[in-house]
Protein backbone atom coordinates (compact mmCIF):
# COMPACT_ATOMS: atom_id res chain seq x y z
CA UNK A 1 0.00 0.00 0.00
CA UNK A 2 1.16 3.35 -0.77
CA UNK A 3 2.37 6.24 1.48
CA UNK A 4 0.10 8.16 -0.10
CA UNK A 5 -2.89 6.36 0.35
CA UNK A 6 -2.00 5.55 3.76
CA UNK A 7 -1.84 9.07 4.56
CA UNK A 8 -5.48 9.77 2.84
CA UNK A 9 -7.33 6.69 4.94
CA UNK A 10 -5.91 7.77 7.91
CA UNK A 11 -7.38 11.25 7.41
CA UNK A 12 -10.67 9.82 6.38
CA UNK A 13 -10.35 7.79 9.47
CA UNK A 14 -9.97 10.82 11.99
CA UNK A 15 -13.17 12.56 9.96
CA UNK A 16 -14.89 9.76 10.78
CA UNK A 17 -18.14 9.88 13.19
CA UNK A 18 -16.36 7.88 15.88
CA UNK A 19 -12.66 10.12 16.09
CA UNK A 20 -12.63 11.00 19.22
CA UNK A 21 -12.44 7.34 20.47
CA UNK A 22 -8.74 7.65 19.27
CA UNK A 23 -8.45 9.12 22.24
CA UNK A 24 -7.34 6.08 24.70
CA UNK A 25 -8.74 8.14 27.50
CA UNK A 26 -11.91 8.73 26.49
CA UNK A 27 -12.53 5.33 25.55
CA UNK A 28 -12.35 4.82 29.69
CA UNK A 29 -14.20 8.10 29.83
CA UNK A 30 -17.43 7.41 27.46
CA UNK A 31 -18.10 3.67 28.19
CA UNK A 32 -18.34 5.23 32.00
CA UNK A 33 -20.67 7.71 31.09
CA UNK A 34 -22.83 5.73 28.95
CA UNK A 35 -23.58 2.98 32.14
CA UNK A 36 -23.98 6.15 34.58
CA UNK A 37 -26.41 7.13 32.15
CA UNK A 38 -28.23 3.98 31.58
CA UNK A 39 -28.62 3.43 35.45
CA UNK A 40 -30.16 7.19 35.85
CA UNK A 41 -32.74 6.30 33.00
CA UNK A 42 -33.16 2.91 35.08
CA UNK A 43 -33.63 4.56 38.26
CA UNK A 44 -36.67 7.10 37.23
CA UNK A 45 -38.52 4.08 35.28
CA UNK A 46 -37.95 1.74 38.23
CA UNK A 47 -39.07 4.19 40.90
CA UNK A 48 -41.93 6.21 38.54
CA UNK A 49 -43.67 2.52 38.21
CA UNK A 50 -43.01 2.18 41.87
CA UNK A 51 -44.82 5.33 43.09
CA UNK A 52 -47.35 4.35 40.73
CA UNK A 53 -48.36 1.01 41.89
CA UNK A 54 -47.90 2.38 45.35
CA UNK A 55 -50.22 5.28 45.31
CA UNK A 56 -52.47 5.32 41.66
CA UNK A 57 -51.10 8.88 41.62
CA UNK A 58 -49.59 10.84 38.85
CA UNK A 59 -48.94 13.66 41.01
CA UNK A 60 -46.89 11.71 43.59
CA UNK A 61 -45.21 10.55 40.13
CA UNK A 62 -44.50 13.82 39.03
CA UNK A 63 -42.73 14.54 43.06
CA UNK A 64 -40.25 12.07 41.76
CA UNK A 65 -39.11 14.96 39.08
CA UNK A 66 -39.41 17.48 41.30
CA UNK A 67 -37.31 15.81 43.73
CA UNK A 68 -34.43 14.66 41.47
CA UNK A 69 -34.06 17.64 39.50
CA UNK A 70 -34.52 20.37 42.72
CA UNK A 71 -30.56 19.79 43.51
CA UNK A 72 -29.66 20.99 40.01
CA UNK A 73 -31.17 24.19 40.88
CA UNK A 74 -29.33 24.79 44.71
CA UNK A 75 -26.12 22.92 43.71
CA UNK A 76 -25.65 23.75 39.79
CA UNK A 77 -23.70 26.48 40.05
CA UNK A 78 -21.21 25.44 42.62
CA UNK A 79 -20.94 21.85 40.86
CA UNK A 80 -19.57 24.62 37.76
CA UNK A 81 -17.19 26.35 40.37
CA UNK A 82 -15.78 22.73 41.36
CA UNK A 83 -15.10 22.35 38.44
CA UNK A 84 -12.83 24.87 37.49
CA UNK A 85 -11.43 24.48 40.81
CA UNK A 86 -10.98 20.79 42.06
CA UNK A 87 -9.33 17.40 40.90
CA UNK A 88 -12.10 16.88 38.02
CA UNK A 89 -11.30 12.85 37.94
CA UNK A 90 -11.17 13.05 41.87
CA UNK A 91 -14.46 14.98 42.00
CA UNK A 92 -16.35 12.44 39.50
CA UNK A 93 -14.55 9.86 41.69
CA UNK A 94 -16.29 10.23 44.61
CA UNK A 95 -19.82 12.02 43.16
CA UNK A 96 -20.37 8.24 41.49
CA UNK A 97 -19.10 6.45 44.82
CA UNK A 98 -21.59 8.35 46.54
CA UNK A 99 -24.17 7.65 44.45
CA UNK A 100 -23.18 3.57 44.49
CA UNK A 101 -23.55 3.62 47.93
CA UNK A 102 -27.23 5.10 47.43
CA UNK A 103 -28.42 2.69 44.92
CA UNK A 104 -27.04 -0.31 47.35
CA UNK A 105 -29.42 1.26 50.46
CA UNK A 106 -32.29 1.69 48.25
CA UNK A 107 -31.71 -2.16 46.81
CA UNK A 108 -31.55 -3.42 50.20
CA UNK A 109 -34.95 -1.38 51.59
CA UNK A 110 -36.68 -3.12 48.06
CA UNK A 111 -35.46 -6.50 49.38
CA UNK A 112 -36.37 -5.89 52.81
CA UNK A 113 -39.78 -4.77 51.95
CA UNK A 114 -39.12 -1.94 53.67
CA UNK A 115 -38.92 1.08 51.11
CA UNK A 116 -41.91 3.57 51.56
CA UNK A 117 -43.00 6.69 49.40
CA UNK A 118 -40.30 8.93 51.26
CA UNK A 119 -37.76 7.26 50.70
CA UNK A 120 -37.97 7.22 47.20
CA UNK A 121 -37.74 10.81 46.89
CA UNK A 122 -35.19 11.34 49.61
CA UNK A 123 -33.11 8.33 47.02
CA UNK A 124 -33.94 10.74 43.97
CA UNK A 125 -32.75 13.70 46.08
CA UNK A 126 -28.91 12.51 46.96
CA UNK A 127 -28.64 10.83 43.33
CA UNK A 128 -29.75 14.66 41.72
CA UNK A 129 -27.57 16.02 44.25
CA UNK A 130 -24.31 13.60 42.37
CA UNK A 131 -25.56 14.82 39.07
CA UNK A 132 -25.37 18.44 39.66
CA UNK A 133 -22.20 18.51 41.53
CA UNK A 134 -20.75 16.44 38.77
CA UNK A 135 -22.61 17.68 35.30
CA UNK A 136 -20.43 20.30 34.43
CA UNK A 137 -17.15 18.56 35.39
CA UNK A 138 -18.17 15.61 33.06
CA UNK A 139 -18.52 18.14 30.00
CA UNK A 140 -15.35 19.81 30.94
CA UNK A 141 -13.42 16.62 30.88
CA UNK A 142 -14.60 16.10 27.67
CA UNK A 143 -12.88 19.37 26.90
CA UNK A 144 -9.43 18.84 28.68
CA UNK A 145 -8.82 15.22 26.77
CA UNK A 146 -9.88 16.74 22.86
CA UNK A 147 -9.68 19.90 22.78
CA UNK A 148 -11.48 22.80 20.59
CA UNK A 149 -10.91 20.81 17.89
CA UNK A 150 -12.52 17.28 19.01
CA UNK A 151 -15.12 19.08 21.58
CA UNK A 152 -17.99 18.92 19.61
CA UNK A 153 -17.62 15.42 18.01
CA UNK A 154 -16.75 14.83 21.98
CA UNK A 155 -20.28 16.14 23.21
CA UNK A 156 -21.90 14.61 20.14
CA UNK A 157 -20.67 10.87 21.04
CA UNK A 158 -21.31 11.28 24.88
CA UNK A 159 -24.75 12.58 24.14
CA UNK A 160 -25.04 9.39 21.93
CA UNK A 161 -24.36 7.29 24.91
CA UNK A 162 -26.77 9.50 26.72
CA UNK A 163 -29.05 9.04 24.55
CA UNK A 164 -28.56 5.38 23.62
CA UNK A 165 -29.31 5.04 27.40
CA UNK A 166 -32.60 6.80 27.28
CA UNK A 167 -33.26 3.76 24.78
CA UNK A 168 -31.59 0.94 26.40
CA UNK A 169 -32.66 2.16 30.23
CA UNK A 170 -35.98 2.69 30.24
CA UNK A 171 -36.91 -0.52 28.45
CA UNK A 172 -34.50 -2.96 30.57
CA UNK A 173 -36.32 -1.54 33.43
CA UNK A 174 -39.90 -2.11 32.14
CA UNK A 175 -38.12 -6.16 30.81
CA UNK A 176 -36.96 -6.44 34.70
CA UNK A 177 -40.28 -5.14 36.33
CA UNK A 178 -41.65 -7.78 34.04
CA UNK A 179 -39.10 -10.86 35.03
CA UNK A 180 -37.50 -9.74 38.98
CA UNK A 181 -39.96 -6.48 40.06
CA UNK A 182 -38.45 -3.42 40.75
CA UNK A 183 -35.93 -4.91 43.14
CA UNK A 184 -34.21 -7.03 40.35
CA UNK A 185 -33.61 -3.86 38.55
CA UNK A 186 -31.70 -2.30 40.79
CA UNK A 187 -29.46 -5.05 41.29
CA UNK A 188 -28.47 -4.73 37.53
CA UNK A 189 -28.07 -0.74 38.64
CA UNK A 190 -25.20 -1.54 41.50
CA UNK A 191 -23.75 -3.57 38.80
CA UNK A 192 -23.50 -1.24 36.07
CA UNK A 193 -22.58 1.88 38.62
CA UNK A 194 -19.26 -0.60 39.48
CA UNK A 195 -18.06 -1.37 36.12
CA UNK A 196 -18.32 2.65 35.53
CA UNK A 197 -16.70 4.09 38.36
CA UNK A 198 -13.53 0.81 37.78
CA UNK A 199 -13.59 2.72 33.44
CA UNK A 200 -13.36 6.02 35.34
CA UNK A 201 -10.56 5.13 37.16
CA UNK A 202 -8.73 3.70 34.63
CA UNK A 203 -9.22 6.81 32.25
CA UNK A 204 -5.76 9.04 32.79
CA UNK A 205 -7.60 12.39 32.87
CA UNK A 206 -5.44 15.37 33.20
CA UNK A 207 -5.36 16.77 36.78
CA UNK A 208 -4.67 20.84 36.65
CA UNK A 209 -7.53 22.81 36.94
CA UNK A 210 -7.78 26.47 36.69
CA UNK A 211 -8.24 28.04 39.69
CA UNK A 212 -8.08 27.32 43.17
CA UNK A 213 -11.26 26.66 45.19
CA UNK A 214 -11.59 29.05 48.41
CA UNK A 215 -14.91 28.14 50.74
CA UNK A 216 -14.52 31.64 51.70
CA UNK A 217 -15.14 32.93 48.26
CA UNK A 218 -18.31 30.21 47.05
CA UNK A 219 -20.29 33.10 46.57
CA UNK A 220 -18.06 35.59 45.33
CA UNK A 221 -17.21 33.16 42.56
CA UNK A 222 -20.77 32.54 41.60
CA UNK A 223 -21.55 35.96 41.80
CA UNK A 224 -18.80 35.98 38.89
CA UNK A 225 -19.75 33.00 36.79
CA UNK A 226 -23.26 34.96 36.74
CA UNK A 227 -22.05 38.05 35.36
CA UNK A 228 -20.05 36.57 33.35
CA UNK A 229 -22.48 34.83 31.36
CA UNK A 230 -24.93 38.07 31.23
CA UNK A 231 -21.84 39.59 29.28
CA UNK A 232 -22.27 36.66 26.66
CA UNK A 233 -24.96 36.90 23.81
CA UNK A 234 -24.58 33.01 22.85
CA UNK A 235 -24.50 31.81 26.06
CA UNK A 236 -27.68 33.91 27.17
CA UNK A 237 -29.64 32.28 24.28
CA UNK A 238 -28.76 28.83 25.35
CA UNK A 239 -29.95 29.81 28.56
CA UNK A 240 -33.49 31.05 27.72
CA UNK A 241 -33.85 27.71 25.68
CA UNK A 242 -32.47 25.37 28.22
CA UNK A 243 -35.00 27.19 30.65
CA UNK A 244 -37.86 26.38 28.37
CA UNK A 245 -37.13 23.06 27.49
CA UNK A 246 -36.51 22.07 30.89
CA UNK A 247 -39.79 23.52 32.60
CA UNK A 248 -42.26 22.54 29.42
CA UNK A 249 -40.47 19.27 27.76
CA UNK A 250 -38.41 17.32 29.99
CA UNK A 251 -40.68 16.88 32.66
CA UNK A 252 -43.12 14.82 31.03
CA UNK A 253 -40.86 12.18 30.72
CA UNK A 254 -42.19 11.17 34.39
CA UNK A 255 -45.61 10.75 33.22
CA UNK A 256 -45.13 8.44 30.49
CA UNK A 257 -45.96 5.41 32.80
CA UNK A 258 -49.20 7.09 33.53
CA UNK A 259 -50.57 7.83 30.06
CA UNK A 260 -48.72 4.29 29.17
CA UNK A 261 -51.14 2.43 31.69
CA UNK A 262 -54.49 4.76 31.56
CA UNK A 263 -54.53 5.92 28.14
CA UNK A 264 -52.72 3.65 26.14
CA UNK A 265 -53.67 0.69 28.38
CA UNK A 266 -50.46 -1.34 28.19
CA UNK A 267 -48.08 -2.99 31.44
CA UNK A 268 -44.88 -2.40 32.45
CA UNK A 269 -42.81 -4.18 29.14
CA UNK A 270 -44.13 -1.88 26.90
CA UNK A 271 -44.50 1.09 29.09
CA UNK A 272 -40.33 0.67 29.50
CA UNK A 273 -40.09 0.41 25.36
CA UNK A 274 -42.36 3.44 25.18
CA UNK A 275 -40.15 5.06 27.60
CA UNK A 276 -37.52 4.23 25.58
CA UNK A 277 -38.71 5.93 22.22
CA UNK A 278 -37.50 9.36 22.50
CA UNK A 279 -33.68 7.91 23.70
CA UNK A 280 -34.13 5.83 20.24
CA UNK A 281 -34.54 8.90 18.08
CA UNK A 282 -32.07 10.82 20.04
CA UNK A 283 -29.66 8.06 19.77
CA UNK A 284 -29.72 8.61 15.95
CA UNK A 285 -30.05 12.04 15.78
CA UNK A 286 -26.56 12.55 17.99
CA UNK A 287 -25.02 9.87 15.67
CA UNK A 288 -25.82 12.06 12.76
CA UNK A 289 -24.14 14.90 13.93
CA UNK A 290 -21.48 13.09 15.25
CA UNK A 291 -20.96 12.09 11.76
CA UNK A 292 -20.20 15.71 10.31
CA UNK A 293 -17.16 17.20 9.96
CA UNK A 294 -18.07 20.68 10.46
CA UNK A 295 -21.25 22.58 11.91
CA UNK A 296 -21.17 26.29 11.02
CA UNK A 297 -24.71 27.10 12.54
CA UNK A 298 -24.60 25.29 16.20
CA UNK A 299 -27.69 27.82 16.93
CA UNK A 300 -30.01 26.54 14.03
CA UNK A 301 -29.59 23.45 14.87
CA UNK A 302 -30.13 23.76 19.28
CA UNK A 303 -33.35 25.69 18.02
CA UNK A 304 -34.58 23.67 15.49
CA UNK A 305 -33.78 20.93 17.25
CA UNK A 306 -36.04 22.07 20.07
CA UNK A 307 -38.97 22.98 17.86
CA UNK A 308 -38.99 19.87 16.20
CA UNK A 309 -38.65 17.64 19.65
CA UNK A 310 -41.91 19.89 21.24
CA UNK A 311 -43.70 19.21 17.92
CA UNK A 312 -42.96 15.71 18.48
CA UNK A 313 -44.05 16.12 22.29
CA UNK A 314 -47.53 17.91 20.97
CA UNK A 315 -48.13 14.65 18.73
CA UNK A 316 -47.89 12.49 21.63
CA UNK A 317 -50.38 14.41 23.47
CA UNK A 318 -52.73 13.89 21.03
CA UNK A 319 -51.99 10.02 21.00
CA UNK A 320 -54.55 7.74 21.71
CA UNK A 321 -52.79 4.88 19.64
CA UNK A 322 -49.36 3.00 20.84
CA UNK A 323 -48.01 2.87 17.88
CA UNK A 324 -48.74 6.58 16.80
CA UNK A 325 -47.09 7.31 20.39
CA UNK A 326 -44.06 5.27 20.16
CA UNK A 327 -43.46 7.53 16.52
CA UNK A 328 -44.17 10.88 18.18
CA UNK A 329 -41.91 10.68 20.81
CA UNK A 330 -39.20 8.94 18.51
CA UNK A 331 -39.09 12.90 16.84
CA UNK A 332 -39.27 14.24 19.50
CA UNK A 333 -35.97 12.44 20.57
CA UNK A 334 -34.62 13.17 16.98
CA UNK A 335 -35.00 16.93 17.93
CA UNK A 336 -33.64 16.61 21.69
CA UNK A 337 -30.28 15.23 20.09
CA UNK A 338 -29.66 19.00 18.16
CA UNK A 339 -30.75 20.46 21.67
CA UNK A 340 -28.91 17.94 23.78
CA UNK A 341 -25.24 18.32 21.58
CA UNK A 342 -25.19 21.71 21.15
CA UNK A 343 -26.16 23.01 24.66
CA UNK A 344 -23.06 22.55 26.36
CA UNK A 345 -20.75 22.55 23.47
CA UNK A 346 -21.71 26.06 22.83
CA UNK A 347 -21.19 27.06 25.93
CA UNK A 348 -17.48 25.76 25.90
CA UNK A 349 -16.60 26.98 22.54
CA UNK A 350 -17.40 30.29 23.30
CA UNK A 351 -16.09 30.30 27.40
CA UNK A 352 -12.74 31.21 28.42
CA UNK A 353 -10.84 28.39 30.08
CA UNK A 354 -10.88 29.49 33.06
CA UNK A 355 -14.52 30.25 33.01
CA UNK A 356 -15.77 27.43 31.45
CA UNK A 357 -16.99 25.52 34.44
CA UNK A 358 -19.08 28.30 35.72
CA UNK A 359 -20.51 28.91 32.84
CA UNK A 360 -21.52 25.44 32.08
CA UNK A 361 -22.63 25.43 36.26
CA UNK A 362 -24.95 28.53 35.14
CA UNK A 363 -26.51 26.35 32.69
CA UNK A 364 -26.56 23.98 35.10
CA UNK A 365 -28.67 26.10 37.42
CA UNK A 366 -31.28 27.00 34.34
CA UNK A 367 -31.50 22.80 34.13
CA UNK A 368 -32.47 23.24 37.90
CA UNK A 369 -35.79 24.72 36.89
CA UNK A 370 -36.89 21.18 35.81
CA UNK A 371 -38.09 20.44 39.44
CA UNK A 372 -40.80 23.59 38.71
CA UNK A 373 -41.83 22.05 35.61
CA UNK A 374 -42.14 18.47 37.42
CA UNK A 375 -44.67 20.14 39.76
CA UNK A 376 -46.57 22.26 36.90
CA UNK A 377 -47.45 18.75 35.27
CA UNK A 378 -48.03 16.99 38.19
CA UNK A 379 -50.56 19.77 39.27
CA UNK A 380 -51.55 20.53 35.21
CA UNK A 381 -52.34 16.31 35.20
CA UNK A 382 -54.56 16.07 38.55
CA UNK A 383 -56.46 19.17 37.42
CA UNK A 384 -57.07 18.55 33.56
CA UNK A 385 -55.88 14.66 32.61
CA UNK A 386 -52.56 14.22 32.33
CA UNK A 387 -52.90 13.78 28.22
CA UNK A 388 -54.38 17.38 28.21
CA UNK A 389 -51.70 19.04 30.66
CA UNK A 390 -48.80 17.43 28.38
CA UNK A 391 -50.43 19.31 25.22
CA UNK A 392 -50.73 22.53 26.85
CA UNK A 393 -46.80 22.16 27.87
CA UNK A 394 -46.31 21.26 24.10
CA UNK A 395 -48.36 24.64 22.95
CA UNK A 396 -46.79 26.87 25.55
CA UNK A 397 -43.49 26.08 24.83
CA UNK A 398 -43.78 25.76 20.52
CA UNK A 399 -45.21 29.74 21.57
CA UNK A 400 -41.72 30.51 23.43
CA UNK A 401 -40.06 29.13 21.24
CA UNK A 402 -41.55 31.09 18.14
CA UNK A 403 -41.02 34.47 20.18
CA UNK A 404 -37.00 33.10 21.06
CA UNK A 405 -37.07 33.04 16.83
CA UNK A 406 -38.24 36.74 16.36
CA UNK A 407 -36.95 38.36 18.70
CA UNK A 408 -32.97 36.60 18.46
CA UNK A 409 -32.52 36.02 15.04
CA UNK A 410 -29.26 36.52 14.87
CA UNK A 411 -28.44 33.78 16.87
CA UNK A 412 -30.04 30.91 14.83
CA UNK A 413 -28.86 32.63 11.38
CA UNK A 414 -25.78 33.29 11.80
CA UNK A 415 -24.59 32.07 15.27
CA UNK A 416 -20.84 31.28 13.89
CA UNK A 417 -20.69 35.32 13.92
CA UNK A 418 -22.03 36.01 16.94
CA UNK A 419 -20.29 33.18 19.12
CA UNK A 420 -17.06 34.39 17.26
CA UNK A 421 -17.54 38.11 18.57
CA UNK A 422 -18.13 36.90 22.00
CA UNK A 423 -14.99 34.97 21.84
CA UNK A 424 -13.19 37.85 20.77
CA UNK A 425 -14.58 40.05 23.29
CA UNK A 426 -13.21 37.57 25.81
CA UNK A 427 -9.96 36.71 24.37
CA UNK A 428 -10.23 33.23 23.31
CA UNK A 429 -8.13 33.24 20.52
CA UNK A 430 -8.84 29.57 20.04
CA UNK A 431 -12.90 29.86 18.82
CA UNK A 432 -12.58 30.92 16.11
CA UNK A 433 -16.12 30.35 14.03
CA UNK A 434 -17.67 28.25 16.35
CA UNK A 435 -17.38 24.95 14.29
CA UNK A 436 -14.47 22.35 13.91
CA UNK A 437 -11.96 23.09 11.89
């Protein structure tokens, strides 16, 4: 074989949609992820048919997303500070420990007969607590090992294992409600919570950080990492969306079981493959963009991405068919992957390095108004049907959305520009025009 075509299928091969696994380390890294992921997905199937069995109530359902999304909200921002401050690999370290160690109580209060409504939202509580103390040192480290260059295939392939476990999760916890109950399932979630946190270990991830944390100054630095981001155009848009996704979108995913078993009359198998739907489009939808080279308009496609996943959401509402369900919510995930990749790698193209972390922990804290938009369901569901209340989330937000498209145009036409100026006004010499090179 020649040099020369040696040379050309090696390029091909780091254009490919799977480069960044030349990365040793984040082949540790993503295979973590990915069975964090799947046991998260797990946990709110296992414990949403739980509560549901326990008390016929989709509000007490709802209380489950409430609970495990309210932590986001206190503990966002400093879980952004950590992690421009601490040992990122000793920080995820000891967030996924922690939240072992949770999952092995709850497992042995399911076989003990002994776990009661409270419990399962005090379980939700400390596991949310992990995630927002950890989220933004997860994306960061995604940063550190590829660079500006390999960031956004980076994001795109861990949101694929995200989303792959929004398939995979959900539907191995409606098969094990089926074959153990819900106490077989979480044995399968201590097991794949070990093999992560053994690939985390074993990933070599770079140890500097770029400041140094003072418990003196929590607030100070917060107080920073918020007007820092007010100073930033891009970064405010991405807020305003996450905001709206995460109060009118993502909270119905806890009320799937409810319209799986009232409206769409099905059990537990196919209320886990229904749960499952939106991770299958999403899964595919990440892999897509994964697969390009460039992106020159990362705005178009978070927005689109988000119209097209509530139009999905508004389809479902309407639903009174399984099948016609199962397809809605598949777009739906299609659009969440253009939301879901571009959120946070945004937000670290356009950051300076040593403001990265509380950037992405202000983004974190807009994510923290989920627990709001658990409740609004919850109370939208007892009041009107929870079928109704999930199309007037759908309506709402397709009407924020349209005013988020008038009145910032700029930032879904030509966000390359804009992103580019902020980067500029902030010194990052590396962003250049917001896409890989």
């Amino acid at each position: 074989m020649s040099s020369k075509l040696k040379t050309n299928l090696r390029r091909r091969s780091s254009a490919g949609t799977f480069r960044a696994f030349s990365n040793s380390n984040f082949r540790f890294l993503w295979p973590a992820n990915f069975l964090i992921y799947i046991s998260r997905w797990m946990q709110m199937t296992l414990l949403a048919w739980f509560v549901l069995e326990l008390t016929d109530s989709a509000w007490y359902v709802s209380l489950l997303g409430f609970f495990i999304f309210l932590p986001m909200l206190v503990l966002g921002m400093l879980g952004g500070l950590l992690a421009d401050s601490v040992n990122r690999r000793l920080l995820l370290t000891i967030t996924q420990l922690v939240a072992l160690a949770i999952t092995i109580v709850a497992t042995a209060l399911l076989y003990a007969g002994h776990l009661e409504l409270w419990h399962t939202y005090t379980v939700v509580f400390l596991t949310g607590a992990t995630w927002a103390l950890d989220m933004p040192a997860r994306s960061s480290v995604i940063h550190d090992l590829l660079g500006v260059n390999g960031v956004t295939n980076g994001m795109s392939l861990d949101v694929v294992g995200m989303t792959g476990s929004m398939m995979i999760g959900p539907a191995l916890a409606g098969l094990l409600i089926t074959l153990f109950d819900v106490k077989g399932g979480y044995v399968v979630m201590v097991a794949f919570q070990s093999v992560a946190i053994v690939s985390l270990l074993l990933a070599r991830i770079p140890t500097v950080y770029d400041s140094v944390f003072a418990p003196a100054k929590i607030f100070d630095n917060l107080i920073e990492g918020l007007r820092y981001v007010r100073t930033q155009r891009v970064v405010l848009a991405i807020i305003l969306i996450t905001l709206i996704m995460n109060l009118l979108l993502f909270p119905i995913m806890q009320v799937i079981p409810v319209i799986a078993r009232d409206v769409l009359n099905v059990g537990p198998g196919l209320m886990g493959l229904l749960g499952s739907a939106s991770g299958i489009g999403s899964f595919f939808g990440s892999l897509f963009l994964a697969s390009l080279v460039s992106i020159n308009r990362h705005g178009a496609v978070f927005l689109g991405g988000s119209i097209l996943g509530t139009m999905g959401l508004l389809a479902f509402s309407f639903s009174q068919w399984y099948g016609l369900s199962f397809v809605a919510l598949l777009v739906m995930g299609i659009g969440v992957a253009g939301f879901g990749v571009m959120q946070m790698t945004i937000v670290m193209l356009v950051s300076r390095d040593e403001m990265r972390g509380r950037a992405l922990g202000v983004v974190s804290l807009a994510i923290g108004v989920s627990p709001f938009g658990a409740l609004l369901i919850g109370a939208l569901a007892s009041a009107i049907g929870t079928a109704n209340a999930v199309t007037a989330n759908a309506v709402v937000s397709l009407v924020l959305l349209g005013l988020v498209v008038i009145v910032m145009p700029s930032f879904w036409r030509d966000s390359s520009n804009a992103a580019q100026t902020d980067a500029s006004a902030n010194e990052n010499p590396s962003f250049v025009t917001c896409h890989e090179r």
